[in-house]
Protein backbone atom coordinates (compact mmCIF):
# COMPACT_ATOMS: atom_id res chain seq x y z
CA UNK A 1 103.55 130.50 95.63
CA UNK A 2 103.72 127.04 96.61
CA UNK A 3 101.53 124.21 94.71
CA UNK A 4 101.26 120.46 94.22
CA UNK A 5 99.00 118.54 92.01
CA UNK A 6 96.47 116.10 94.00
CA UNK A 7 93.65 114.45 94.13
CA UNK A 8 91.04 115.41 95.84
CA UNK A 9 89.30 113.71 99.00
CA UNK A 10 85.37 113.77 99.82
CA UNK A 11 84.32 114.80 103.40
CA UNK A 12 83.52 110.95 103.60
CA UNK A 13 87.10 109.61 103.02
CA UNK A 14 88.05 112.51 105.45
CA UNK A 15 85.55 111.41 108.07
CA UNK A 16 86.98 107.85 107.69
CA UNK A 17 90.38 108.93 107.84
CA UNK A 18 90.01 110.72 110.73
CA UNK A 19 88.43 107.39 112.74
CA UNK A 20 91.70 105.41 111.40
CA UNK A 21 93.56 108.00 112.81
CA UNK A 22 91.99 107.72 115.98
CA UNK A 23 91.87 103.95 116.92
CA UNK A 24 96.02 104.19 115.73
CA UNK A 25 96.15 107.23 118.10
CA UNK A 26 94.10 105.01 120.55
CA UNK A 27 96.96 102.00 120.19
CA UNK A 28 99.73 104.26 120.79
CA UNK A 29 98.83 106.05 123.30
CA UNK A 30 98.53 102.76 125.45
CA UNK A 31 102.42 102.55 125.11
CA UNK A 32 102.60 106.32 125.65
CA UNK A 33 103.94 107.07 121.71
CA UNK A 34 101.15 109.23 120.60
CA UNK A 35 103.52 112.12 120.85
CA UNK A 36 106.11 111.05 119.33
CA UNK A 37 104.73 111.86 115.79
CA UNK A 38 102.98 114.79 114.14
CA UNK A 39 99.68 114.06 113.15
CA UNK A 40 98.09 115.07 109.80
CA UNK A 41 94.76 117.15 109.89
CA UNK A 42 92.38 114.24 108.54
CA UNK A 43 90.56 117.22 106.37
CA UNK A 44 93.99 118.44 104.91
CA UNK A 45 94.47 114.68 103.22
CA UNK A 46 94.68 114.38 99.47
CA UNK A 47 96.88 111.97 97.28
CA UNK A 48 99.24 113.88 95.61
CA UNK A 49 100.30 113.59 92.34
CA UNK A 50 103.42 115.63 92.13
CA UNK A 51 104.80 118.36 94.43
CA UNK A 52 105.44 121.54 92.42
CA UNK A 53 107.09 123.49 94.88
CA UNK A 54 107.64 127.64 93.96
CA UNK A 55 105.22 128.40 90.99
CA UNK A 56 105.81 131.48 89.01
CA UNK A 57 102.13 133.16 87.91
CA UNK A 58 103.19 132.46 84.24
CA UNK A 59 103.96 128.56 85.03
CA UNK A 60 100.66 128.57 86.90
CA UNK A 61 98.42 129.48 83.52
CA UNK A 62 100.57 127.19 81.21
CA UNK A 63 100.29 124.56 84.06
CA UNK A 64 96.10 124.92 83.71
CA UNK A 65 96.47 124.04 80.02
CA UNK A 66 98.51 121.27 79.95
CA UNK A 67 96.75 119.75 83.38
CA UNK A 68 93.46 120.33 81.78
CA UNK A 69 94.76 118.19 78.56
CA UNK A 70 95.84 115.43 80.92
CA UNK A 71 92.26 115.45 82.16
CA UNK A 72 90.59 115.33 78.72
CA UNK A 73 92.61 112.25 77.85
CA UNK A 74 92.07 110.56 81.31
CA UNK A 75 88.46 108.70 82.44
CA UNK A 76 87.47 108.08 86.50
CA UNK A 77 88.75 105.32 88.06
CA UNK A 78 88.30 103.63 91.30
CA UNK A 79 90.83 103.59 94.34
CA UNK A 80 91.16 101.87 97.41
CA UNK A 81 93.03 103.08 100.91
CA UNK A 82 93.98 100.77 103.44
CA UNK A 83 97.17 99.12 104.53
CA UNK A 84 98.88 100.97 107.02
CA UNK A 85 102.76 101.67 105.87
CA UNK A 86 105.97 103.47 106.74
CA UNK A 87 108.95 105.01 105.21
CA UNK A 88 111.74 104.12 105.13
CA UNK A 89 110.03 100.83 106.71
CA UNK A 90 107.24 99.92 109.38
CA UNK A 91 109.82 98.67 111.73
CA UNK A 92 111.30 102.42 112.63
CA UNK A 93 108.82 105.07 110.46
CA UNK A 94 109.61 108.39 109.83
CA UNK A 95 106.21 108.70 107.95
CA UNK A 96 103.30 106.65 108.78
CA UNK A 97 101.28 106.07 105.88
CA UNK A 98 98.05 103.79 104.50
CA UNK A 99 98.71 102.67 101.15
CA UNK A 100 96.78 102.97 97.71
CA UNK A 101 95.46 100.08 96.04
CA UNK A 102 93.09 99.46 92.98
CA UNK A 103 93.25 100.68 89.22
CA UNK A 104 96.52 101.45 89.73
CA UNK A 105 97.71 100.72 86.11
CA UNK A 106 94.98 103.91 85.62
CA UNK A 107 96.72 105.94 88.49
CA UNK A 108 99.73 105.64 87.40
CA UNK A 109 99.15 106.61 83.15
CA UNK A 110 97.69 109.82 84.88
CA UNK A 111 100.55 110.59 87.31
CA UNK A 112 102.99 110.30 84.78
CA UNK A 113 100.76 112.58 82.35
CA UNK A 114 100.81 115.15 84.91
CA UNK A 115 104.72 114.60 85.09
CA UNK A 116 105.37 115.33 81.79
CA UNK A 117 102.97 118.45 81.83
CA UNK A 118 104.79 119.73 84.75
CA UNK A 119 108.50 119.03 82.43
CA UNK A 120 106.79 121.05 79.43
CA UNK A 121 106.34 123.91 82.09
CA UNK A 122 109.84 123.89 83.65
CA UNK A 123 109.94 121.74 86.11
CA UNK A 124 112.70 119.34 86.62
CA UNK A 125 111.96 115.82 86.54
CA UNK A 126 110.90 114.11 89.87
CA UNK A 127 114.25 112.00 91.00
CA UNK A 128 111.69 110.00 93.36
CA UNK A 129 109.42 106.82 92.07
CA UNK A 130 105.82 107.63 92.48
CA UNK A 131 104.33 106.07 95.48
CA UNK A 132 101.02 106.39 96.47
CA UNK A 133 99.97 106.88 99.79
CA UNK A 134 98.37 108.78 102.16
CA UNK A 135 100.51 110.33 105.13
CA UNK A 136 98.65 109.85 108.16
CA UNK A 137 101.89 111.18 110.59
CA UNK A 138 105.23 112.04 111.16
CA UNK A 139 107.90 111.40 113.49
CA UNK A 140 109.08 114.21 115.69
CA UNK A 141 112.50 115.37 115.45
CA UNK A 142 113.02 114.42 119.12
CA UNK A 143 111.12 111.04 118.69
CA UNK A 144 114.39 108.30 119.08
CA UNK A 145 115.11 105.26 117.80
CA UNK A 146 113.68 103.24 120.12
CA UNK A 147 110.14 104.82 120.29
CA UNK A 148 110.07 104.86 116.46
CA UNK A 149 111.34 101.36 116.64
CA UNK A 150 107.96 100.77 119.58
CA UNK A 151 105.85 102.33 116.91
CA UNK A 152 106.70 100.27 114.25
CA UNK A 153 105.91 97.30 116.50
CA UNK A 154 102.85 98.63 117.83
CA UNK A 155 101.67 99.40 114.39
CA UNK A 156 102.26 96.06 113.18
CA UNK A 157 100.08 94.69 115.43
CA UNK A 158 97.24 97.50 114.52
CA UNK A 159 95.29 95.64 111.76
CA UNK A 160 93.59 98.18 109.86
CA UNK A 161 91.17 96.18 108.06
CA UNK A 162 88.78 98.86 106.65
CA UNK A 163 89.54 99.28 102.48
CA UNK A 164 88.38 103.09 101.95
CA UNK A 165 86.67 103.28 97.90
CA UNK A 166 87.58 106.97 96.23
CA UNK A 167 86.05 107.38 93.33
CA UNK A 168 88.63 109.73 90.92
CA UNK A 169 87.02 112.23 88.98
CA UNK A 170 89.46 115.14 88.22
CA UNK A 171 92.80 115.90 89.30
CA UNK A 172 93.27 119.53 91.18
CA UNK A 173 95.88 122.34 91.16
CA UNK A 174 96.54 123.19 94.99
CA UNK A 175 98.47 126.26 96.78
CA UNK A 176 100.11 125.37 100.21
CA UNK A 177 100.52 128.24 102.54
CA UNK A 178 103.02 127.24 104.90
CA UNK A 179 101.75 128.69 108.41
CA UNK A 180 102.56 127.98 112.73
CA UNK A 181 99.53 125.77 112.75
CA UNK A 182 100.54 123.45 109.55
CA UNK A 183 99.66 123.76 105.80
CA UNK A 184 96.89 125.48 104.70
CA UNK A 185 95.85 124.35 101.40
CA UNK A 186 93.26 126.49 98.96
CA UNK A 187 92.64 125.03 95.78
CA UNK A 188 93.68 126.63 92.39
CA UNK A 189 92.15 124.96 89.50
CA UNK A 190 90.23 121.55 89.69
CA UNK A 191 90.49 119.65 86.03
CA UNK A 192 87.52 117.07 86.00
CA UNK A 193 88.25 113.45 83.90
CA UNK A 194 87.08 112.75 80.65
């Protein structure tokens, strides 16, 4: 089975998500670019922590220890979402993203906790810095340079000026089912903080 470790969003962040998503929809589709990206299901968004991949039912229980140890040692912190973002860049995104902001120094002690819990299990080390961020989109395969290039321009131009406040309470264990419609994601195990 495949699983990541995330946290969680409330049906509020979702709702607000989902009205960013919109008014960016909204600017694109003035220029006719809405369709050149994939658009995330506001209720499937969650910051993830680390993508697990293929998890073997024995990595899955040692995986609930060590991720509820993480959590013991860990207390709630406060996060904001906001600036919209791209990768590799915001002048020609592949992924259209809003970035993470606030007790960061405390995000990032419990991202690399769950990192090494992950390595005690088996996993190999992430090659990739954390970033955090939530994906809003992605670009179609058939989306060219120039339209990605339009987006990037058009985004620039699309303040988002609305800071979203998640309050972080546990970190959660999730399965993604990989189905025609998109990911469908069922949570395992949620590990409240200390």
């Amino acid at each position: 089975m495949r699983t990541f470790i995330a946290i969680e969003f409330t049906s509020t962040i979702h709702q607000q998500l989902a009205e960013i998503i919109e008014r960016v929809q909204s600017a694109l589709q003035q220029q006719h670019l809405a369709a050149a990206l994939r658009w995330v299901d506001p209720q499937n968004s969650h910051l993830t922590l680390r993508f697990l991949g293929d998890t073997s039912p024995d990595q899955l229980q040692a995986l609930s220890r060590g991720l509820a140890a993480v959590a013991t040692n860990h207390r709630p912190f406060e996060l904001t979402i906001g600036d919209i973002g791209g990768f590799p860049n915001l002048r020609q995104p592949r992924v259209l993203w809003l970035g993470v902001g606030g007790a960061l120094p405390q995000l990032n002690a419990l991202q690399e906790a769950v990192e090494q819990a992950v390595q005690v299990v088996g996993f190999a080390t992430e090659k990739r810095p954390f970033s955090a961020h939530v994906t809003l989109a992605r670009a179609q395969r058939s989306a060219s340079q120039t339209q990605l290039r339009t987006v990037g321009t058009v985004l620039q131009a699309c303040a988002i000026t609305q800071q979203l406040h998640l309050q972080v309470k546990a970190v959660v264990h999730m399965q993604s089912e990989l189905r025609a419609g998109g990911a469908v994601y069922r949570q395992l195990n949620c590990f409240p903080l200390a």
